[in-house]
N, C-alpha and C. Protein backbone atom coordinates (compact mmCIF):
# COMPACT_ATOMS: atom_id res chain seq x y z
N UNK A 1 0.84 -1.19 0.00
CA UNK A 1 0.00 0.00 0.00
C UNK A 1 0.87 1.24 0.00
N UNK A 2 0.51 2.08 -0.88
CA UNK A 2 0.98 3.37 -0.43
C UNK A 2 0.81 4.76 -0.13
N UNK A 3 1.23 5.60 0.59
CA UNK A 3 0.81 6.69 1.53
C UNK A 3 1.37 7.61 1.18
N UNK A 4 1.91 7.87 0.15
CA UNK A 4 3.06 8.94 -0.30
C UNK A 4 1.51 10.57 -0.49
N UNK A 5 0.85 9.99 -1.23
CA UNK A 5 -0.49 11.02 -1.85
C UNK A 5 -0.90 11.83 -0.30
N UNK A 6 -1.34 10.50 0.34
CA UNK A 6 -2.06 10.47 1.79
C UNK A 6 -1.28 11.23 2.64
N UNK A 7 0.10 11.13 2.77
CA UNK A 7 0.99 11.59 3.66
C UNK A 7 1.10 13.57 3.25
N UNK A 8 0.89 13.71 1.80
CA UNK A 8 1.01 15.17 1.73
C UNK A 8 -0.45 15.55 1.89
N UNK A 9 -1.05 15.28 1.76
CA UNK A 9 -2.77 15.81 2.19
C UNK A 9 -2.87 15.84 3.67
N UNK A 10 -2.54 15.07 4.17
CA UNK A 10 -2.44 15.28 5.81
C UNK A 10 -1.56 16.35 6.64
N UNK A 11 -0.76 16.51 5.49
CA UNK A 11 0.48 17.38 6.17
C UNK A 11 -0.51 19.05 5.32
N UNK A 12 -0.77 18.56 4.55
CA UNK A 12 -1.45 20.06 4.10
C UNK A 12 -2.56 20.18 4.59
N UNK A 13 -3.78 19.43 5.00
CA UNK A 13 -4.80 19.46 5.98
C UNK A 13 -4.83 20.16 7.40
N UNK A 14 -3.46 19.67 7.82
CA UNK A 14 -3.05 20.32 9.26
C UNK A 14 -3.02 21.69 9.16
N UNK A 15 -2.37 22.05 8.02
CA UNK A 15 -2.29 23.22 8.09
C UNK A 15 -3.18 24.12 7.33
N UNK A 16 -4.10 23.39 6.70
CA UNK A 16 -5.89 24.19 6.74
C UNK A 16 -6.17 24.48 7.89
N UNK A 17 -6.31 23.12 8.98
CA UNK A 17 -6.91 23.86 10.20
C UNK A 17 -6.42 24.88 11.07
N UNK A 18 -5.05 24.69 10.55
CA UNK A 18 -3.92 25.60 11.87
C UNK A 18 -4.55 26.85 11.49
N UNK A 19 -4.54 27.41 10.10
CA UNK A 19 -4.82 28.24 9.46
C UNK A 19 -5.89 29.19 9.20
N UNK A 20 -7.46 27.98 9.84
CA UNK A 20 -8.66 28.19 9.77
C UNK A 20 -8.37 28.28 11.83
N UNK A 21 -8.06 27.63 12.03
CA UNK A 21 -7.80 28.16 14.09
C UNK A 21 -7.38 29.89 14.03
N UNK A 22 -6.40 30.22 13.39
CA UNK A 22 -5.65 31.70 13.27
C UNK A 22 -6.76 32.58 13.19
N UNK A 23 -7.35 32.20 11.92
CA UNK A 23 -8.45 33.03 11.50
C UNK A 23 -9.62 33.44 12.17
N UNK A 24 -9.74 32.11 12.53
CA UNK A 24 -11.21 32.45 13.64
C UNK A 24 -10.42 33.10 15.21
N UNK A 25 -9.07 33.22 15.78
CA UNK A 25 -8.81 33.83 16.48
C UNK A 25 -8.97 35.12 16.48
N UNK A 26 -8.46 35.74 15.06
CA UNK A 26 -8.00 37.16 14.84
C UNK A 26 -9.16 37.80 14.02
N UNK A 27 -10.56 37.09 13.82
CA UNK A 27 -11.22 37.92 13.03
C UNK A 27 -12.31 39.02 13.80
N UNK A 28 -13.01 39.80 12.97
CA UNK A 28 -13.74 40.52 13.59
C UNK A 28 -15.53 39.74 13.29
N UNK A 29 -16.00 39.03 14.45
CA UNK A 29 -16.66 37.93 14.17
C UNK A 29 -18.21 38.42 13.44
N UNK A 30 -17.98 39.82 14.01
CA UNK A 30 -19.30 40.69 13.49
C UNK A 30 -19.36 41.60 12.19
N UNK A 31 -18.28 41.58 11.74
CA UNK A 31 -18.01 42.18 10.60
C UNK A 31 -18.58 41.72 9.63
N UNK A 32 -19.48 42.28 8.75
CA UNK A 32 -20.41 42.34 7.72
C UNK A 32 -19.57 42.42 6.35
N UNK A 33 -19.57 41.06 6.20
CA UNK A 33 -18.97 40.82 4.63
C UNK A 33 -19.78 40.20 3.25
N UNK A 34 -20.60 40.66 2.40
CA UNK A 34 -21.58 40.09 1.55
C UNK A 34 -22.53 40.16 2.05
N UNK A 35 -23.09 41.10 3.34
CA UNK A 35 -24.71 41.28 3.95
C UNK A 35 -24.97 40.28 5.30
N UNK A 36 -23.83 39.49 5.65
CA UNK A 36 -23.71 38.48 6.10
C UNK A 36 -22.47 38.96 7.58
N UNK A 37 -22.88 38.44 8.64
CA UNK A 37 -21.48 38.46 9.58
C UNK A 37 -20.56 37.71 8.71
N UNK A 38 -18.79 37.65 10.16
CA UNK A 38 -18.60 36.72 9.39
C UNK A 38 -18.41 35.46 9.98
N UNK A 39 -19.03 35.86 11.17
CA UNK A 39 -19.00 34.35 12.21
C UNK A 39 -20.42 33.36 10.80
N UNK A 40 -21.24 34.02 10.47
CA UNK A 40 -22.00 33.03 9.40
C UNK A 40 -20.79 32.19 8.38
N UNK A 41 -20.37 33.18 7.74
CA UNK A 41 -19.11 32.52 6.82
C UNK A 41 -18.52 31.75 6.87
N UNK A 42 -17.84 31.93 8.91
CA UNK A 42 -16.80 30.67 8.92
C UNK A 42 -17.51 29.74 9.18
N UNK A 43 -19.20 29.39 9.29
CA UNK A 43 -19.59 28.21 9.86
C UNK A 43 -19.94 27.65 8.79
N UNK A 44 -20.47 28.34 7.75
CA UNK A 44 -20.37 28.05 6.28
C UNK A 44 -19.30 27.18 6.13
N UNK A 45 -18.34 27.97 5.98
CA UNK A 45 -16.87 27.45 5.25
C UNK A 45 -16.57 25.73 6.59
N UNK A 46 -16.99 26.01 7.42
CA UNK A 46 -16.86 24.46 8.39
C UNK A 46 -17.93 23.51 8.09
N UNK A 47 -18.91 23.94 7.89
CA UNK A 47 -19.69 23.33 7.72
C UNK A 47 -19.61 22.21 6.16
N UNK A 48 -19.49 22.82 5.21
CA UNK A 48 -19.12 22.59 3.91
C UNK A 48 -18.25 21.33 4.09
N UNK A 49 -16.92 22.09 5.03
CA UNK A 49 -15.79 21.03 4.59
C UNK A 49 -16.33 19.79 5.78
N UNK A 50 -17.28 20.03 6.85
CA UNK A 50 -17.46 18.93 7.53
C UNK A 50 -18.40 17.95 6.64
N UNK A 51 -19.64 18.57 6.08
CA UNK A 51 -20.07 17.71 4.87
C UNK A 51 -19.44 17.00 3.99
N UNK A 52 -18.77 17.59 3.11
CA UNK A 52 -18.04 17.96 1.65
C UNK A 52 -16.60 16.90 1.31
N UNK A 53 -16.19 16.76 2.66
CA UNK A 53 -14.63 16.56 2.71
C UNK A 53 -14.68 14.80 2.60
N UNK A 54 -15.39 14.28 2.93
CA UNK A 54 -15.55 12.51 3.27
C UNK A 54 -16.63 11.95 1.83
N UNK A 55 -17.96 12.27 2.62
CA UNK A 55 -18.96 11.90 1.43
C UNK A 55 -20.39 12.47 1.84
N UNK A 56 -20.85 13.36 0.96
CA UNK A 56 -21.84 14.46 1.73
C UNK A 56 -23.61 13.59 1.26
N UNK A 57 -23.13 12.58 1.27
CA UNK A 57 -24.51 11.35 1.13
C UNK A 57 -24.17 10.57 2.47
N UNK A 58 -23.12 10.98 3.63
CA UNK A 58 -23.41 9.93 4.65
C UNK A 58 -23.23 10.93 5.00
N UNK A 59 -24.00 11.81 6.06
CA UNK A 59 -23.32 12.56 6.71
C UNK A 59 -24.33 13.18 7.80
N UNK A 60 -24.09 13.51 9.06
CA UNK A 60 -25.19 14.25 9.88
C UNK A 60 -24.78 15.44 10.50
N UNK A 61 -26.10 16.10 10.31
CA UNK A 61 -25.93 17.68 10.99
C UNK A 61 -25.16 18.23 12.25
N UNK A 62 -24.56 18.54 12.40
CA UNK A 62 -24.26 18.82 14.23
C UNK A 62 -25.36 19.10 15.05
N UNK A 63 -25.73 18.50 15.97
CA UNK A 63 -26.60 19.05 17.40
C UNK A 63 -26.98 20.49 17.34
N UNK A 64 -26.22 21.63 17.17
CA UNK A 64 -26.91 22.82 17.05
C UNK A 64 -27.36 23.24 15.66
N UNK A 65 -27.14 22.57 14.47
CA UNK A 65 -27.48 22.92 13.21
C UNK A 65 -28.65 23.34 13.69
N UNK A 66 -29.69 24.45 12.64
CA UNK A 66 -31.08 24.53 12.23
C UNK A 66 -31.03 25.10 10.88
N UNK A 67 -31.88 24.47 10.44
CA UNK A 67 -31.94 25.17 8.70
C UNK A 67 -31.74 26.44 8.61
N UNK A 68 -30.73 26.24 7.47
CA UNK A 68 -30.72 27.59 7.07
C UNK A 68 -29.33 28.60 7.53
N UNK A 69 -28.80 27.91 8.86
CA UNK A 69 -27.33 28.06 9.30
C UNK A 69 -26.17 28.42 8.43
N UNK A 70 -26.54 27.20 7.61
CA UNK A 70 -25.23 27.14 6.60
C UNK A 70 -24.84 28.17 5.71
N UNK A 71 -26.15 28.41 4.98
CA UNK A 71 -26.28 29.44 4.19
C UNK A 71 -26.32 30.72 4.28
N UNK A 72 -25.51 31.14 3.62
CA UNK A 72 -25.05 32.34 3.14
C UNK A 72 -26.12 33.20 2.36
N UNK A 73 -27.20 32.68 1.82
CA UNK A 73 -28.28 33.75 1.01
C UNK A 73 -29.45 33.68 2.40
N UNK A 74 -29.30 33.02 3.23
CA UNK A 74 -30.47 33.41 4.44
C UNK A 74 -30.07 33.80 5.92
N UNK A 75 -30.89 34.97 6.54
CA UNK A 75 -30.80 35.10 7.71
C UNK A 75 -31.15 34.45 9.05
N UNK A 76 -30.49 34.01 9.76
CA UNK A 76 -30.52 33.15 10.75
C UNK A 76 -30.53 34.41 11.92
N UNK A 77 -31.67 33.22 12.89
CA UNK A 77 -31.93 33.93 13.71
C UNK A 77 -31.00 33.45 14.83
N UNK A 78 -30.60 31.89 15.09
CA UNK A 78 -29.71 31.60 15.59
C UNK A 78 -28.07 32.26 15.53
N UNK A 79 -27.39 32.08 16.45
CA UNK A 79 -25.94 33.27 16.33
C UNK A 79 -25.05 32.57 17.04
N UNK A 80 -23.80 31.93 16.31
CA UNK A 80 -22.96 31.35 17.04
C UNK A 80 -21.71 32.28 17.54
N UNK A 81 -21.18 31.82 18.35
CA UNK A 81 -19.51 32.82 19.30
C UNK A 81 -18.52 31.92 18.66
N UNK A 82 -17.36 32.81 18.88
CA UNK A 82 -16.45 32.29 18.65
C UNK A 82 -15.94 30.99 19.13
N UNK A 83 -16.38 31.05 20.76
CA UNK A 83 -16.12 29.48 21.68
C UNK A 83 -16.89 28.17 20.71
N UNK A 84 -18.40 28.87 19.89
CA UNK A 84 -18.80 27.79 19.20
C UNK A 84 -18.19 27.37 18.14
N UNK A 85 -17.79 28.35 17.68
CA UNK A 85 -17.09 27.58 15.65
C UNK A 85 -15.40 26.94 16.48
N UNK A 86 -14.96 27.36 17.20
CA UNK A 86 -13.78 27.03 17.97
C UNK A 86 -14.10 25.16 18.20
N UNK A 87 -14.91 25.29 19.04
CA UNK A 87 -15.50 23.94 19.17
C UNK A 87 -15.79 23.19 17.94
N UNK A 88 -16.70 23.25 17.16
CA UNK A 88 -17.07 22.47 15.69
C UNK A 88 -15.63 22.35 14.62
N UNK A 89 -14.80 23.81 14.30
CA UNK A 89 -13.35 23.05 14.45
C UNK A 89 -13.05 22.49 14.77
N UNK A 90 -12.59 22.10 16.01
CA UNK A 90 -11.63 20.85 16.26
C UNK A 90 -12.26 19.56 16.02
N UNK A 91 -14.01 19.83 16.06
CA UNK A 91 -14.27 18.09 15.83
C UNK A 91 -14.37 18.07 14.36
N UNK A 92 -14.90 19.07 13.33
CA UNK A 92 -14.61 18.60 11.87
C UNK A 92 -13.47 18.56 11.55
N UNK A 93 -12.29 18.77 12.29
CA UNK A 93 -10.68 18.60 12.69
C UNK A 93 -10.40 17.29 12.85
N UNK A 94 -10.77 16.98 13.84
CA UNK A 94 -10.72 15.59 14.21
C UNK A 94 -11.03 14.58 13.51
N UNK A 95 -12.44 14.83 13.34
CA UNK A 95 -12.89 13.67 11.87
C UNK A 95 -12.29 13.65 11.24
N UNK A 96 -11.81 15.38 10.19
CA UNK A 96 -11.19 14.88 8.68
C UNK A 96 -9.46 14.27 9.22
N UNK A 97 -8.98 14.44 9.89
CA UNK A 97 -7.88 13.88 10.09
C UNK A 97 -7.92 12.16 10.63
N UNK A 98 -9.01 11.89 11.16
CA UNK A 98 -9.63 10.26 11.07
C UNK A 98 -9.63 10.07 9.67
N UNK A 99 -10.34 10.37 9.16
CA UNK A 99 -10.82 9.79 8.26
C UNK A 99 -9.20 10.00 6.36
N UNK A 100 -8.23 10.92 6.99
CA UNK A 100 -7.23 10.74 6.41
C UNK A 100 -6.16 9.59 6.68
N UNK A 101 -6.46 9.35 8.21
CA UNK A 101 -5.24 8.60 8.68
C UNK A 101 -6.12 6.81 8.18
N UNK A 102 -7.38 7.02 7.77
CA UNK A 102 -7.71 5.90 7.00
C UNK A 102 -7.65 5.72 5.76
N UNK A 103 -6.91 5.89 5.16
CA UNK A 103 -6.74 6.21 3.58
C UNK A 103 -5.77 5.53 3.38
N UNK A 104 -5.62 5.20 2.04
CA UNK A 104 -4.13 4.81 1.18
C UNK A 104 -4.22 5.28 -0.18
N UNK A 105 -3.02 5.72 -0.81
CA UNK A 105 -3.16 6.17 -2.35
C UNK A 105 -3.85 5.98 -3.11
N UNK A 106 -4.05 4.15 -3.06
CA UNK A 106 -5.53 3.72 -4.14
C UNK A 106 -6.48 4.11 -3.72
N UNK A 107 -7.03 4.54 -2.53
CA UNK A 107 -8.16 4.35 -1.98
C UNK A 107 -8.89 6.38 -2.86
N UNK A 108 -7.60 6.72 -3.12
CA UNK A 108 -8.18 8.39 -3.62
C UNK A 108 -8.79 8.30 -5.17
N UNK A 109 -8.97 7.33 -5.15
CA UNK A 109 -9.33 7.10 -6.97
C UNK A 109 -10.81 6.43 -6.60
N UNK A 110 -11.22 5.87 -5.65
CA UNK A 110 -12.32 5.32 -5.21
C UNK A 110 -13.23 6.40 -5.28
N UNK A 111 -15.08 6.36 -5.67
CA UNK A 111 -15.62 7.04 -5.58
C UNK A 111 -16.69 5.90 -4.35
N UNK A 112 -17.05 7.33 -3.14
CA UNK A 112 -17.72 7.01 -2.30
C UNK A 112 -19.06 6.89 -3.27
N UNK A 113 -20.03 5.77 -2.09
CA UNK A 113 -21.30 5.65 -2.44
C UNK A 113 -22.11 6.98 -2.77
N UNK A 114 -22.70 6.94 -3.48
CA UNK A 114 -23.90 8.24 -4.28
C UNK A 114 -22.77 8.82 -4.78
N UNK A 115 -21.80 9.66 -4.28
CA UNK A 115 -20.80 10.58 -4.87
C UNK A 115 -20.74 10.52 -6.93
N UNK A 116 -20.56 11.66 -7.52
CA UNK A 116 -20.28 11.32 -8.75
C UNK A 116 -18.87 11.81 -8.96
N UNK A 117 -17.67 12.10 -7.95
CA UNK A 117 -16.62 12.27 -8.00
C UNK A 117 -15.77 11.00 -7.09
N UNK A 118 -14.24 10.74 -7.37
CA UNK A 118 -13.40 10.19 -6.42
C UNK A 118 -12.80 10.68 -5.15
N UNK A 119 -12.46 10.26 -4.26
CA UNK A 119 -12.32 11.07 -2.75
C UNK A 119 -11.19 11.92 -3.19
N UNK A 120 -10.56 12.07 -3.95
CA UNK A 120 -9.00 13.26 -4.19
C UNK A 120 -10.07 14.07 -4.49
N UNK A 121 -10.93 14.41 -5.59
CA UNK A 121 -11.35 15.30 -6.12
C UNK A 121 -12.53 16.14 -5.03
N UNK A 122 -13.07 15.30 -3.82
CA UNK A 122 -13.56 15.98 -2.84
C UNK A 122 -13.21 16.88 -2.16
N UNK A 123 -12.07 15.94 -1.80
CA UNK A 123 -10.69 16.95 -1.04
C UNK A 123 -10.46 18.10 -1.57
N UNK A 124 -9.86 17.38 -2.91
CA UNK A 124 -9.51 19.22 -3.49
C UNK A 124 -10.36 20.04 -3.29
N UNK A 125 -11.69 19.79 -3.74
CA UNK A 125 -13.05 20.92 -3.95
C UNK A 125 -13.04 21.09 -2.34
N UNK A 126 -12.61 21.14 -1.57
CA UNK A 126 -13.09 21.43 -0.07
C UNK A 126 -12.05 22.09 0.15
N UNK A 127 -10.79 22.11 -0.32
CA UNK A 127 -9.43 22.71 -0.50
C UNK A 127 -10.15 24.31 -0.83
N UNK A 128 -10.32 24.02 -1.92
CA UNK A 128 -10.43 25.14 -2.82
C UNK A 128 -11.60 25.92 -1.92
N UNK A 129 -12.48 25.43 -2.05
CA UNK A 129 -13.73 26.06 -1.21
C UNK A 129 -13.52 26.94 0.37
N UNK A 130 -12.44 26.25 0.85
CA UNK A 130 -12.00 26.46 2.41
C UNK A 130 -11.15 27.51 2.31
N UNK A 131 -10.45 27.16 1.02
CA UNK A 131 -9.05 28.54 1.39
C UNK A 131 -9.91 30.02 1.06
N UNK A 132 -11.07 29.61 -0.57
CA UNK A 132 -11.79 30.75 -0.54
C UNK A 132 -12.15 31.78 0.68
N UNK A 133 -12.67 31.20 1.30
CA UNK A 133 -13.48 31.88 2.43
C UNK A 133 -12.32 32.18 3.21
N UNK A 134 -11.67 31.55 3.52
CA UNK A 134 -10.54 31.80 4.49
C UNK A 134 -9.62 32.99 3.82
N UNK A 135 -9.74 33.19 2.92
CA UNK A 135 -8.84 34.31 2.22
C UNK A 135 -9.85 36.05 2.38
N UNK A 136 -10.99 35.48 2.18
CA UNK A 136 -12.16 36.30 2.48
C UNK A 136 -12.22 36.82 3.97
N UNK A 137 -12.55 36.23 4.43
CA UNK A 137 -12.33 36.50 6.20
C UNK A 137 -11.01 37.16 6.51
N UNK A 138 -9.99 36.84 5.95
CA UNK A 138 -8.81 37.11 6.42
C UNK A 138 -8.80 38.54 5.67
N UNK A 139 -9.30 39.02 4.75
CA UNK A 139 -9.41 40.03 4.16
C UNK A 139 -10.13 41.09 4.90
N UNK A 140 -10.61 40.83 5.77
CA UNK A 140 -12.01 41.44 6.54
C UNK A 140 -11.05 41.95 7.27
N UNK A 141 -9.99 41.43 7.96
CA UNK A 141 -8.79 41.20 8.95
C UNK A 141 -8.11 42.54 8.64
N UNK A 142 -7.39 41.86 7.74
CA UNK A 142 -6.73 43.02 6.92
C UNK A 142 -7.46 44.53 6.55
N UNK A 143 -8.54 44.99 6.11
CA UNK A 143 -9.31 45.93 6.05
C UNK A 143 -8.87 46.74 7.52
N UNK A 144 -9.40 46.03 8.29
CA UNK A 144 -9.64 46.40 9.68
C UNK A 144 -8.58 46.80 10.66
N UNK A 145 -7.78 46.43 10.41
CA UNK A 145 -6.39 46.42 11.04
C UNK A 145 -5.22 46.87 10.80
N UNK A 146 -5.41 46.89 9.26
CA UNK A 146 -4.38 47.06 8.02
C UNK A 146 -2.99 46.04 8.30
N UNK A 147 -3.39 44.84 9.13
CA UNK A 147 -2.33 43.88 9.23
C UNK A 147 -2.55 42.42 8.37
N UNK A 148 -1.65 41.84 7.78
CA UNK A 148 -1.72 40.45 7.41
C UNK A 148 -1.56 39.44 8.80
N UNK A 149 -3.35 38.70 8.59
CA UNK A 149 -3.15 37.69 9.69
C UNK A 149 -2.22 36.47 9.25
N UNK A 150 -1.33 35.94 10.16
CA UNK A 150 -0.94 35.00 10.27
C UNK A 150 -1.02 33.87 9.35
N UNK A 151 -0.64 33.13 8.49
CA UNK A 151 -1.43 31.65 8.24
C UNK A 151 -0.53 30.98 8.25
N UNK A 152 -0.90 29.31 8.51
CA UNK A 152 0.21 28.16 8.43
C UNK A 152 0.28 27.83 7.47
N UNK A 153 2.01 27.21 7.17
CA UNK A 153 2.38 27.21 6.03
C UNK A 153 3.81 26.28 6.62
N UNK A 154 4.25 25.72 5.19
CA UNK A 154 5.61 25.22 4.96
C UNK A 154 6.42 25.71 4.53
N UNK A 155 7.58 25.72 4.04
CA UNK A 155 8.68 26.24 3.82
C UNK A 155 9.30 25.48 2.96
N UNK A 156 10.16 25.67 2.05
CA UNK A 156 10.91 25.49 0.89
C UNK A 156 11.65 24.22 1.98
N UNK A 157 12.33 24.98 2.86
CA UNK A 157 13.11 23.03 3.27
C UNK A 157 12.21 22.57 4.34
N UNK A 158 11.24 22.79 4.56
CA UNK A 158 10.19 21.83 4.62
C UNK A 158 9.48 20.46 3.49
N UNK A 159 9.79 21.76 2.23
CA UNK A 159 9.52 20.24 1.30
C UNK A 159 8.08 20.72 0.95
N UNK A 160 7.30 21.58 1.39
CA UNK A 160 5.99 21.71 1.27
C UNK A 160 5.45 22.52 -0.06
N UNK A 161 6.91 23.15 -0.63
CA UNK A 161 6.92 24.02 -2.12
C UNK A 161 7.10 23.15 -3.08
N UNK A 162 7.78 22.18 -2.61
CA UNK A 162 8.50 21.21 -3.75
C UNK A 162 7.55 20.71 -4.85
């Protein structure tokens, strides 16, 4: 079996979340970006990749979900804190890093049940989708502060440019 694929997705995963932790530290959670806070956004952007990232045909709501949370075109009357998306991080943290440390190279060419894509191509799209928002938010940051927040990252002799 091999882990070579698996081993850089995990190492770049970590540092989605490190990255998505920074963000939700340093943002301004009330700041109105697209008509929207942006504590909505980041639960969006968690939410997505807690769906999105495995196989979004097996999957269940969190305990505080209520319709309509997720989304970005509706107003919720419900309002999460920072202690909450802090929390739902680390467990859609936890999962997707379960559910990486169960993987092997062949296994990324596999398409989950219902899915009409293979699990690499999930990943990526949750990649892509996650850094969006996260670049967004972090922009909110920047506006506000006129500072660049933080993000995790590798380094050339890390191997992570290569």
């Amino acid at each position: 079996m091999n882990y070579e694929l698996v081993n850089a997705i995990k190492k770049n995963t970590k540092h989605l979340f490190e990255s998505a932790n920074i963000m939700l530290q340093t943002c301004n959670m009330d700041f109105i970006l697209c008509d929207f806070p942006v504590w909505k956004h980041i639960y969006h952007q968690l939410h997505s990749c807690d769906r999105f990232f495995i196989n979004p045909n097996d999957y269940i709501e969190p305990d505080f979900h209520v319709d309509g949370l997720n989304s970005l075109n509706e107003i919720s009357e419900k309002v999460l804190s920072r202690e909450d998306l802090l929390q739902y991080l680390e467990k859609v943290r936890a999962k997707i890093m379960q559910y990486i440390d169960s993987l092997t190279d062949e296994m990324l060419c596999e398409v989950p049940p219902g899915c009409n894509g293979n699990r690499l191509s999930l990943i990526l799209s949750q990649y892509r989708h996650f850094y969006a928002h996260l670049g967004n938010i972090n922009a909110t940051t920047i506006i506000e502060t006129n500072n660049w927040p933080r993000v995790a990252g590798g380094s050339i002799r890390e191997g992570l440019y290569e």
